[in-house]
N, C-alpha and C. Protein backbone atom coordinates (compact mmCIF):
# COMPACT_ATOMS: atom_id res chain seq x y z
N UNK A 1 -12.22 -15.52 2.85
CA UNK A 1 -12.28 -16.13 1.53
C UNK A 1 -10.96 -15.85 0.80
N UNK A 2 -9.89 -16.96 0.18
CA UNK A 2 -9.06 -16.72 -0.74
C UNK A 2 -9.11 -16.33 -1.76
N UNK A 3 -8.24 -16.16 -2.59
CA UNK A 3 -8.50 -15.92 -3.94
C UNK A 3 -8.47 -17.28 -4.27
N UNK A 4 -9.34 -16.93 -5.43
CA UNK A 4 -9.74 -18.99 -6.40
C UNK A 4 -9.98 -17.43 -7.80
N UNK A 5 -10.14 -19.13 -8.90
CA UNK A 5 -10.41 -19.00 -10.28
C UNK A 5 -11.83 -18.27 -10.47
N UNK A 6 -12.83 -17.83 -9.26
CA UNK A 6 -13.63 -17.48 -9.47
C UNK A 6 -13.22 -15.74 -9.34
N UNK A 7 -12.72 -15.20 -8.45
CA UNK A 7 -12.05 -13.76 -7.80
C UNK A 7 -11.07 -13.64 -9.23
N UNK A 8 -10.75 -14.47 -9.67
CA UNK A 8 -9.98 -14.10 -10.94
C UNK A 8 -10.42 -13.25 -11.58
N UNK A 9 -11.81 -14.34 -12.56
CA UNK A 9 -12.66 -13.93 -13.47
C UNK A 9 -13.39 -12.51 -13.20
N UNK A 10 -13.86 -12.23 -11.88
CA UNK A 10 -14.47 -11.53 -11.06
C UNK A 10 -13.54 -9.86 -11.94
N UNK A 11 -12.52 -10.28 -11.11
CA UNK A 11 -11.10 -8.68 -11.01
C UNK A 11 -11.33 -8.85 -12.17
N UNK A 12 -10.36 -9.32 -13.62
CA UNK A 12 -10.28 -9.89 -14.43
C UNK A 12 -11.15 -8.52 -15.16
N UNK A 13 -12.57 -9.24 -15.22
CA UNK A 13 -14.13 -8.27 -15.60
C UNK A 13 -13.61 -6.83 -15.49
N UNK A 14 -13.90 -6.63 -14.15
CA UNK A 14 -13.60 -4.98 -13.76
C UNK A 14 -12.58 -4.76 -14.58
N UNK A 15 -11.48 -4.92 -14.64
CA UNK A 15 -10.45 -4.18 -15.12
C UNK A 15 -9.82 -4.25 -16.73
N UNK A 16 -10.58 -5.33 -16.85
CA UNK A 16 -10.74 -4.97 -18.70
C UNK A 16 -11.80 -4.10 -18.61
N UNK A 17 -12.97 -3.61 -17.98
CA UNK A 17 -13.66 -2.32 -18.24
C UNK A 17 -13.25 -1.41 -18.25
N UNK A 18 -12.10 -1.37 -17.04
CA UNK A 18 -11.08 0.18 -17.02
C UNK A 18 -9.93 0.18 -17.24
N UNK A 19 -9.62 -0.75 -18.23
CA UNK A 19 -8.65 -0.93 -19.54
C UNK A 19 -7.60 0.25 -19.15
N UNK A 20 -7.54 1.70 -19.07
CA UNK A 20 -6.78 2.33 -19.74
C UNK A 20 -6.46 3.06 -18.15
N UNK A 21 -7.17 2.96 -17.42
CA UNK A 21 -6.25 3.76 -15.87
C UNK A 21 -5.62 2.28 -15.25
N UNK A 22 -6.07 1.15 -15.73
CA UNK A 22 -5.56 0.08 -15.02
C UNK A 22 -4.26 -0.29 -15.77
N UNK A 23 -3.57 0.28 -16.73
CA UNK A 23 -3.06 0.11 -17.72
C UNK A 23 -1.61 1.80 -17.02
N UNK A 24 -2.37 2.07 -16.81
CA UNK A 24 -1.45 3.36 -16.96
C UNK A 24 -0.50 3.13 -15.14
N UNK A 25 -1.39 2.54 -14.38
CA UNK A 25 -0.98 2.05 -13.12
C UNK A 25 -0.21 1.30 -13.18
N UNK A 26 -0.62 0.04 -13.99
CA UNK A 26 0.36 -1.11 -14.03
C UNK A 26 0.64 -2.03 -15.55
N UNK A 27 1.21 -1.52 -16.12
CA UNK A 27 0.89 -2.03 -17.38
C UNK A 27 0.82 -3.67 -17.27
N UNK A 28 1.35 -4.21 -16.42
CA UNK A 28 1.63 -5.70 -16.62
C UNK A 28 0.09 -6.27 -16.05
N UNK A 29 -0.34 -5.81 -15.45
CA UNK A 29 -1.27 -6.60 -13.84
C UNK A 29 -2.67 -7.23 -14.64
N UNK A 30 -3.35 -6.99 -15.98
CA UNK A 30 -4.02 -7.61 -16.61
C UNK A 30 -3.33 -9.07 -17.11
N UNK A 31 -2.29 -8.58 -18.19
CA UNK A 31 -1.65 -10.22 -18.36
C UNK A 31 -1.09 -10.77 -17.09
N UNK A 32 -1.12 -10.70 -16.03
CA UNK A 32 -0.77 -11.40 -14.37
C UNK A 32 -2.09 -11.80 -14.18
N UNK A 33 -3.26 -11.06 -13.94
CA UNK A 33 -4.25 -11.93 -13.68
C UNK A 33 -5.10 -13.06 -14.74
N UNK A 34 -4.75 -12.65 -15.84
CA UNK A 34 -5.38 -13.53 -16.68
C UNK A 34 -4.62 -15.15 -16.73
N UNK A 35 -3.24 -15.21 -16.37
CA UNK A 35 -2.51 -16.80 -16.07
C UNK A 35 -3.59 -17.29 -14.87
N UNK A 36 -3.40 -18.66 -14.88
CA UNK A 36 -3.74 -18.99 -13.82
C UNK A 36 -3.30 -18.90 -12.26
N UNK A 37 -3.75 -19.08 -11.30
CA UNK A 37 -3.07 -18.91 -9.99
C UNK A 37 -2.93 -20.26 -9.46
N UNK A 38 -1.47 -20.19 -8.32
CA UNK A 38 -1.42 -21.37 -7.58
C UNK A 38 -2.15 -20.97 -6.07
N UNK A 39 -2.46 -22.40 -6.02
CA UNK A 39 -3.35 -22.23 -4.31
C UNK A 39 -2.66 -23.33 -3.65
N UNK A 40 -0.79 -22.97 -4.23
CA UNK A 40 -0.19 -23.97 -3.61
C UNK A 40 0.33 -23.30 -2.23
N UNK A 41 0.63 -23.70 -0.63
CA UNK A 41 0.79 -23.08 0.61
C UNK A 41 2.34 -23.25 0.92
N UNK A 42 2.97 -23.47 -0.49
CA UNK A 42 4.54 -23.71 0.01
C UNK A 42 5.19 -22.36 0.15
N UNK A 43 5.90 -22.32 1.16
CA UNK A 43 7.03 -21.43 1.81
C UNK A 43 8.05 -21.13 0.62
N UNK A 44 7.89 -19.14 0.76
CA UNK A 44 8.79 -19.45 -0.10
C UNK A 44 10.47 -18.34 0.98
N UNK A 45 10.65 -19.04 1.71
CA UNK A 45 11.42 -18.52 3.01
C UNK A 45 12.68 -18.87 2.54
N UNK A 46 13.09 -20.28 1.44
CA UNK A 46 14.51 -20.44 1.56
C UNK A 46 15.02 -20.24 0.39
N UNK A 47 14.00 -19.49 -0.65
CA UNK A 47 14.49 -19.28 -2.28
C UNK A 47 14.21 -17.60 -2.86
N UNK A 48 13.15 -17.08 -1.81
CA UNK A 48 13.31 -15.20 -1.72
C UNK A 48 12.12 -15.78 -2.85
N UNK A 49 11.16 -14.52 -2.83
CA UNK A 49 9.97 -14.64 -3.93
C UNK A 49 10.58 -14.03 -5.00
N UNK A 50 9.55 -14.88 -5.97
CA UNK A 50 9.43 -14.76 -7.69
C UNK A 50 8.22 -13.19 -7.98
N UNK A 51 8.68 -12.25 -8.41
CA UNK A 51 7.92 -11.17 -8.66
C UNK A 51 7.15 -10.83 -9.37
N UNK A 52 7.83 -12.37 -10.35
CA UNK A 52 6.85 -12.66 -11.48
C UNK A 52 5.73 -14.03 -11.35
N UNK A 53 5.81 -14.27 -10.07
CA UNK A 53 4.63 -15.38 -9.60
C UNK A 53 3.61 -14.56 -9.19
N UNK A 54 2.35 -14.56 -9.98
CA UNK A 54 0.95 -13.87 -8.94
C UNK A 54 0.39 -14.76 -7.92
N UNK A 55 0.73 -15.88 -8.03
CA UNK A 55 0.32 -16.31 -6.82
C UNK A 55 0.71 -16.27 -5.12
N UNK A 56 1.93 -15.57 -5.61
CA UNK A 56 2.41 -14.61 -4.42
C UNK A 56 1.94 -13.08 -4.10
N UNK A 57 2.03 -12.60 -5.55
CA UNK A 57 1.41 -10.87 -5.22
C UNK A 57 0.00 -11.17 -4.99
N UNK A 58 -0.90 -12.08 -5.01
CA UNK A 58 -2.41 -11.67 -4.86
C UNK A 58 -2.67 -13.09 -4.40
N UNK A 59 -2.03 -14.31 -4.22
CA UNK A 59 -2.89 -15.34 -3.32
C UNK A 59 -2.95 -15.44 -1.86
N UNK A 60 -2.29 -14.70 -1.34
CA UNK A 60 -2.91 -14.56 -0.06
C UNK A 60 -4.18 -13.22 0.35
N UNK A 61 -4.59 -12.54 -0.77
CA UNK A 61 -5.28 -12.20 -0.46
C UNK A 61 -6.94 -12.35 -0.96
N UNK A 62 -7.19 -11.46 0.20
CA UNK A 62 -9.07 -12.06 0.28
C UNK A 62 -9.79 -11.20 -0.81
N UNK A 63 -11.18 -11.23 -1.44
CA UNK A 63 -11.50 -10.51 -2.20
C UNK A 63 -12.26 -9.40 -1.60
N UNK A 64 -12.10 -9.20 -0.48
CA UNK A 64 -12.46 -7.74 -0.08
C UNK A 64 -11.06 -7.31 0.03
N UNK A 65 -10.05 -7.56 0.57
CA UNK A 65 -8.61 -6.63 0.02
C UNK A 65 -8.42 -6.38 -1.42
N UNK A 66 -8.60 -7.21 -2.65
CA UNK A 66 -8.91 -7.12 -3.78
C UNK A 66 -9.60 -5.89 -4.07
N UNK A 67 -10.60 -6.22 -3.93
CA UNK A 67 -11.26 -4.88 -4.07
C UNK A 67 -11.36 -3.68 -3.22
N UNK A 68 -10.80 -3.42 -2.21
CA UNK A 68 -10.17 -2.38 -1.76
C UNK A 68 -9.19 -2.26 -2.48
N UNK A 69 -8.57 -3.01 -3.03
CA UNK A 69 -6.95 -1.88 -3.67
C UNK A 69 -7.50 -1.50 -4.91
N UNK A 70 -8.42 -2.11 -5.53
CA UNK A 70 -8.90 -1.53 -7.14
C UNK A 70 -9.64 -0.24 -6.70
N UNK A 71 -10.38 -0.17 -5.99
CA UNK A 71 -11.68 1.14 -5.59
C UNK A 71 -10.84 2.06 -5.31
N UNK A 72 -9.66 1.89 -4.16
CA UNK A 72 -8.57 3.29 -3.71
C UNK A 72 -8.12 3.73 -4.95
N UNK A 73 -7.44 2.60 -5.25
CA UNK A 73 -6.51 3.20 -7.21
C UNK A 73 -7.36 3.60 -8.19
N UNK A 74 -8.77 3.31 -8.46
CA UNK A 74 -9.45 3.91 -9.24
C UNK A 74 -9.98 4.99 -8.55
N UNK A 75 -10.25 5.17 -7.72
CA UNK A 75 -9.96 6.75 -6.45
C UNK A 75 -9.35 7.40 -7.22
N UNK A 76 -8.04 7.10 -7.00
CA UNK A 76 -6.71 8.52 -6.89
C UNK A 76 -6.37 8.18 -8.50
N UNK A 77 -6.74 7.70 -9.20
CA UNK A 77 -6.92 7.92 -10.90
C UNK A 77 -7.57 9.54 -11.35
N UNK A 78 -8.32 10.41 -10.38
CA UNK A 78 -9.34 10.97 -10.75
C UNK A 78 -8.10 12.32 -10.08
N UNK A 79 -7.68 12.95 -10.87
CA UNK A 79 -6.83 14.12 -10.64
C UNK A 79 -7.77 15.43 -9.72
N UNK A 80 -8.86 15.60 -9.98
CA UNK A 80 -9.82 16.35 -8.92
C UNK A 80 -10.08 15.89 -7.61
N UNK A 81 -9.72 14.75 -7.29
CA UNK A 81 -10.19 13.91 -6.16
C UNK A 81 -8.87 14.17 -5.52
N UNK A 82 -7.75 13.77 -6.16
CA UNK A 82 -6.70 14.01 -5.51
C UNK A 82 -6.31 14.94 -5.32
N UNK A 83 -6.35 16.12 -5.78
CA UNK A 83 -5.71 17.77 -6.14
C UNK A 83 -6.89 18.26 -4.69
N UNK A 84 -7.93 18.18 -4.51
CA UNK A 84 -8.66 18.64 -3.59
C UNK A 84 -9.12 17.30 -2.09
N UNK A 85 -8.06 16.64 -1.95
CA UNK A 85 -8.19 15.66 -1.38
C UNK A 85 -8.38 15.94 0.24
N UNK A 86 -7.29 16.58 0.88
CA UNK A 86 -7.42 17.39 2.21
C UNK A 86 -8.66 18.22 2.25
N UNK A 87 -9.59 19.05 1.43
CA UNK A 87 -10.23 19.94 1.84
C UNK A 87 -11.82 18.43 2.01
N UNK A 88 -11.64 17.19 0.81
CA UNK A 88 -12.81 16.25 1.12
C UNK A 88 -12.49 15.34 2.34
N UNK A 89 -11.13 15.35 2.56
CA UNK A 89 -10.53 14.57 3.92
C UNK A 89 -11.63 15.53 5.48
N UNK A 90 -11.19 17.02 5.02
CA UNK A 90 -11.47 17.48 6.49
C UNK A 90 -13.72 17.33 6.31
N UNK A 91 -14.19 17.76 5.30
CA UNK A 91 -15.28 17.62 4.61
C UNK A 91 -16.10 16.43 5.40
N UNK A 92 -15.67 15.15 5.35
CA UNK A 92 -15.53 13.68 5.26
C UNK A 92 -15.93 13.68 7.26
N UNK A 93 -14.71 14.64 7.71
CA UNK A 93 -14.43 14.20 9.14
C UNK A 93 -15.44 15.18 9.95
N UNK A 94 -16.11 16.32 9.47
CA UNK A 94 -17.23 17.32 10.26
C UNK A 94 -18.45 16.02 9.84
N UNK A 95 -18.45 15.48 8.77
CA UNK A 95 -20.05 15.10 8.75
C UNK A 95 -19.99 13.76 9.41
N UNK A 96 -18.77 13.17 9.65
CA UNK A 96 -19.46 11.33 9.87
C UNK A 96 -18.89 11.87 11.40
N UNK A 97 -17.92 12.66 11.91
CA UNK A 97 -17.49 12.82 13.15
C UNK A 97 -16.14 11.70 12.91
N UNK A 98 -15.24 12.07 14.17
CA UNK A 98 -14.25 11.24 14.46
C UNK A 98 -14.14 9.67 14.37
N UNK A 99 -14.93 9.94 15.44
CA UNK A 99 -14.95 7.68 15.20
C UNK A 99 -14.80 7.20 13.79
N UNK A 100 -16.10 7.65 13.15
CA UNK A 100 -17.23 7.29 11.53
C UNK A 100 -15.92 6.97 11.09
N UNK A 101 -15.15 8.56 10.96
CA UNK A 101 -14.39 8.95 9.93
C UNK A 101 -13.00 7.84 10.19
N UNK A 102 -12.41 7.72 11.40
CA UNK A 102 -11.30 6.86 11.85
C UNK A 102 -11.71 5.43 11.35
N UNK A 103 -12.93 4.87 11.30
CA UNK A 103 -13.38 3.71 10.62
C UNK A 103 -12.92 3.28 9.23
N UNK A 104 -13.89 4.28 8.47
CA UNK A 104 -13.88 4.67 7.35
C UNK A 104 -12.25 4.48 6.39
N UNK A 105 -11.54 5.30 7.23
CA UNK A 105 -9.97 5.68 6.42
C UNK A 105 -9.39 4.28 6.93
N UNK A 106 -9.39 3.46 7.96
CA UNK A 106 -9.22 2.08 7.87
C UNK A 106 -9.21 1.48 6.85
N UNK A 107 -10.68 1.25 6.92
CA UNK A 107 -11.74 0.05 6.14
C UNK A 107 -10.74 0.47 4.27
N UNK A 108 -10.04 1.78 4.05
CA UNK A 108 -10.45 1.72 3.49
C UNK A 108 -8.86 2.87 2.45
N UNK A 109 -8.41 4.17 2.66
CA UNK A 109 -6.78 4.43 2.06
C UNK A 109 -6.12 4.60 3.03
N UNK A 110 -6.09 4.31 4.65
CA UNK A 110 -5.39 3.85 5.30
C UNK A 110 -5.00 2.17 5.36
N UNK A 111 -6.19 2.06 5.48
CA UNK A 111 -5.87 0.08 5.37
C UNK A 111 -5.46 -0.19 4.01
N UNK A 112 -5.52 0.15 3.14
CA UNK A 112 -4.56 -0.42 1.90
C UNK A 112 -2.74 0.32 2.03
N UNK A 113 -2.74 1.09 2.60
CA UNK A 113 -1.25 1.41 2.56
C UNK A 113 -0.68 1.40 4.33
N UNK A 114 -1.44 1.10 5.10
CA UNK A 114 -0.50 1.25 6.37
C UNK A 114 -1.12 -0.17 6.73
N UNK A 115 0.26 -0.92 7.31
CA UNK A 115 -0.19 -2.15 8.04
C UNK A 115 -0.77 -2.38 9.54
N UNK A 116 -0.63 -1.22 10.09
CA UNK A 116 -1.30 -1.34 12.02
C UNK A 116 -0.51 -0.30 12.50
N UNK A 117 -1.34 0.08 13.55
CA UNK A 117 -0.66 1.31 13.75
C UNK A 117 0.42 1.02 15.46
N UNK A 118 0.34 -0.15 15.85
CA UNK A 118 1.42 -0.25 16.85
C UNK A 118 1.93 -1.78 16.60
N UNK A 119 2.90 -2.11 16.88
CA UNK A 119 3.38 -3.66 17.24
C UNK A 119 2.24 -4.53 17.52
N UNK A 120 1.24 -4.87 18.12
CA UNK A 120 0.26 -5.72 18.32
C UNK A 120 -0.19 -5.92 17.22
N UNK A 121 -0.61 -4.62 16.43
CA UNK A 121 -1.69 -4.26 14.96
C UNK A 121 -0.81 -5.31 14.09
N UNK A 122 0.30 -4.85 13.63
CA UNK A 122 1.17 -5.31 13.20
C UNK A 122 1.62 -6.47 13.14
N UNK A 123 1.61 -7.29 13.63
CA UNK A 123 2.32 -8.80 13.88
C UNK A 123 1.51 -9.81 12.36
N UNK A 124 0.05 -9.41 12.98
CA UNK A 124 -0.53 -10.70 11.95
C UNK A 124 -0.21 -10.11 10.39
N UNK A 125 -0.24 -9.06 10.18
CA UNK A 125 0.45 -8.96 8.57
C UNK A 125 1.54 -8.91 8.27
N UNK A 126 2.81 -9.14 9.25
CA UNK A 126 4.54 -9.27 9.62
C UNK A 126 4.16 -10.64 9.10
N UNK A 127 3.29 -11.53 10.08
CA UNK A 127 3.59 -12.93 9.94
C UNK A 127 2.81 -13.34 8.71
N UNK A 128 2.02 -12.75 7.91
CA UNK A 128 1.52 -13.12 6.88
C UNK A 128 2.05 -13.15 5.75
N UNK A 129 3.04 -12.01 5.57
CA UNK A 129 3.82 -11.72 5.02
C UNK A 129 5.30 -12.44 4.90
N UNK A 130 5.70 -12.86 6.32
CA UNK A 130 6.35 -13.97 6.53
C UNK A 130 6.18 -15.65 5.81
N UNK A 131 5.05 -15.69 6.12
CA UNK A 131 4.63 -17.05 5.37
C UNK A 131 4.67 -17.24 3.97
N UNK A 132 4.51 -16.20 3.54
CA UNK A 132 4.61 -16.13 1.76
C UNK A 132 5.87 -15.28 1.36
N UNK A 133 6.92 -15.56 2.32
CA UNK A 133 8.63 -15.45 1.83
C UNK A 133 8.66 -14.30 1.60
N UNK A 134 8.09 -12.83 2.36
CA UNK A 134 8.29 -11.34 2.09
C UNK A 134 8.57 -10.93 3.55
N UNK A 135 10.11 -10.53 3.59
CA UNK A 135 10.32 -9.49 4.61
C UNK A 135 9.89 -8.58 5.45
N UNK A 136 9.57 -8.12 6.09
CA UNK A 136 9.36 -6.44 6.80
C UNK A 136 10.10 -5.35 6.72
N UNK A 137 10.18 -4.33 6.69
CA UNK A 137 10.88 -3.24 6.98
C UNK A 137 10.08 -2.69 7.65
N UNK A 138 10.24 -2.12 9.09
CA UNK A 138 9.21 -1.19 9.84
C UNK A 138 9.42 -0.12 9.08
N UNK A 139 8.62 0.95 9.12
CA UNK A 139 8.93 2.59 8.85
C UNK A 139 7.58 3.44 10.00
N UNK A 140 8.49 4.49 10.88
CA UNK A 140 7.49 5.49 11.77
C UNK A 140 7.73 6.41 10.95
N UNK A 141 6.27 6.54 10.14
CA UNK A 141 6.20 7.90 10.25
C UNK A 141 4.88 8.20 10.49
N UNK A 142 5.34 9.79 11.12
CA UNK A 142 4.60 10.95 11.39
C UNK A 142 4.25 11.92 10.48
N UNK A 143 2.85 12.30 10.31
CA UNK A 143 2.57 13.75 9.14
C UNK A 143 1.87 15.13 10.34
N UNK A 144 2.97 15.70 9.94
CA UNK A 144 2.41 16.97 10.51
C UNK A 144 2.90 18.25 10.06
N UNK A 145 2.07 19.42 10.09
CA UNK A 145 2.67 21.02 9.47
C UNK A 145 3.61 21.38 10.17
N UNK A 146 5.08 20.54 9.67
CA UNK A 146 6.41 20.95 10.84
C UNK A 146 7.52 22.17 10.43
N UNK A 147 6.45 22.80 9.36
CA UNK A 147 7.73 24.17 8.74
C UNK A 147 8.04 24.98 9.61
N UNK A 148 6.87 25.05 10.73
CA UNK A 148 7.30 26.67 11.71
C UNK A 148 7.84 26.09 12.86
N UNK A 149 7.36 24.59 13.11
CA UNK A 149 7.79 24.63 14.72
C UNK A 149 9.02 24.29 14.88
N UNK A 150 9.62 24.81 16.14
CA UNK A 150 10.70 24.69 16.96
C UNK A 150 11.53 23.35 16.46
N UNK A 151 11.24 22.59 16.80
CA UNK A 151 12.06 20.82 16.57
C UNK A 151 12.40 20.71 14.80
N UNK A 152 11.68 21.09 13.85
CA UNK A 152 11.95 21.45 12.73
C UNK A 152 12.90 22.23 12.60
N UNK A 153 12.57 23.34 12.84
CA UNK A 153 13.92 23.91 12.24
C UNK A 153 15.21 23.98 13.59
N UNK A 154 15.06 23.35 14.64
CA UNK A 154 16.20 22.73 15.31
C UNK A 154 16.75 21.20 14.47
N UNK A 155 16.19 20.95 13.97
CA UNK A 155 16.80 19.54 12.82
C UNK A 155 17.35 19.73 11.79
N UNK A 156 17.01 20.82 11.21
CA UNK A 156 17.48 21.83 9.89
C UNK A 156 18.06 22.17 10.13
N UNK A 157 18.95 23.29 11.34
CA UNK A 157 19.76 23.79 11.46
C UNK A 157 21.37 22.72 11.62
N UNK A 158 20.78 21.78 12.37
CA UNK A 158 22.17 20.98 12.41
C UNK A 158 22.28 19.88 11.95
N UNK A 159 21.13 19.70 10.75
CA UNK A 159 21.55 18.66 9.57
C UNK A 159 22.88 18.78 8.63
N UNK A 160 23.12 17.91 8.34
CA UNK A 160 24.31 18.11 7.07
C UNK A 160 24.29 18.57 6.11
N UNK A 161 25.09 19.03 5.20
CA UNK A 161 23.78 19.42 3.57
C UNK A 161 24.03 17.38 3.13
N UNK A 162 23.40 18.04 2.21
CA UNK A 162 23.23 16.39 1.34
C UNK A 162 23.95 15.51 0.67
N UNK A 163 25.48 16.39 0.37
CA UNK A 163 26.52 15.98 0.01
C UNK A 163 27.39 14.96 0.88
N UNK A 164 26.89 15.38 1.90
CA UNK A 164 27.46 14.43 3.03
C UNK A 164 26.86 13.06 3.13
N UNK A 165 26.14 13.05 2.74
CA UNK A 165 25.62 11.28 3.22
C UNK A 165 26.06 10.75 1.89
N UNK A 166 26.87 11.69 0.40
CA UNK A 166 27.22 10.02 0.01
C UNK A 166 28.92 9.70 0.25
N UNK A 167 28.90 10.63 1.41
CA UNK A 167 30.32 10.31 2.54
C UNK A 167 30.35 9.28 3.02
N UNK A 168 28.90 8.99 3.78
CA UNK A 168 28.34 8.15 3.94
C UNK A 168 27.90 6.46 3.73
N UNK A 169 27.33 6.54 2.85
CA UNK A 169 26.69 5.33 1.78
C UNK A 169 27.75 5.06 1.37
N UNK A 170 28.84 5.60 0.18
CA UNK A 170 30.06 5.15 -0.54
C UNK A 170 31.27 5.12 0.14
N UNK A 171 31.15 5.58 1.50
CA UNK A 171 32.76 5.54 2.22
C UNK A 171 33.75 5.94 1.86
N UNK A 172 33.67 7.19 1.02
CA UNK A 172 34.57 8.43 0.29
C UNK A 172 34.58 9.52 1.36
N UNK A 173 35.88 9.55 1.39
CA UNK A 173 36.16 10.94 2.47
C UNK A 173 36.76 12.06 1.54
């Protein structure tokens, strides 16, 4: 299902209820949804997108992505939720088990911020993204407790300090 004038009204509702964390997130994104939207399918590949068109930031999406990005952000609005987030992360993963839990963080603050987790995953939101005149940048990353091990501080040791990369970037020797 796309977004239409009905998913408008819908978001619209919710977030004049939570007026003041939806406000503190994005001050603009109420007056963006309240214009109307285009459900026009033109390419915007040879003019770079308008940032100020919502019918680019939110018409390609469905109203269950919709409302996954409002439920995560009104999530991590809640400073206790976030401040104790790892101890309800590991919490989360003893009671539903692995699979449940690998579902779950999909469906749900993995799938709103990571697009697939290999090249295959990846393609249909490259090319979706493609179609509505927005680039890619890949990024790998990895999270892990890398203060003690070996490869860490073998990377630290023969990094540069930081002064050096704007040797770098600006081409000042």
């Amino acid at each position: 299902m796309r977004w239409s004038g009905l998913h408008s009204g819908i978001i619209l509702r919710i977030l004049k209820r939570n007026r003041n964390v939806t406000r503190k997130a994005h001050p603009t994104l109420l007056s963006h949804l309240s214009r109307p939207l285009s459900t026009s399918s033109t390419l915007y590949a040879t003019k770079g997108p308008d940032f100020d068109d919502t019918s680019l930031s939110y018409g390609g999406k469905s109203m269950r992505q919709l409302l996954r990005a409002f439920l995560v952000y009104q999530l991590f609005s809640f400073n206790s939720i976030v401040d104790s987030s790892e101890r309800l992360l590991k919490v989360a993963k003893k009671i539903l088990g692995q699979s449940l839990f690998r579902k779950l963080m999909k469906w749900t603050i993995y799938g709103q911020f990571v697009a697939g987790e290999d090249l295959k995953t990846l393609q249909p939101a490259m090319k979706h993204l493609q179609s509505r005149g927005v680039r890619s940048i890949l990024d790998y990353a990895v999270e892990d407790d890398v203060q003690n091990s070996e490869v860490y501080m073998e990377v630290r040791h023969k990094a540069k300090p930081p002064s050096d990369i704007l040797h770098v970037t600006t081409g000042n020797e």
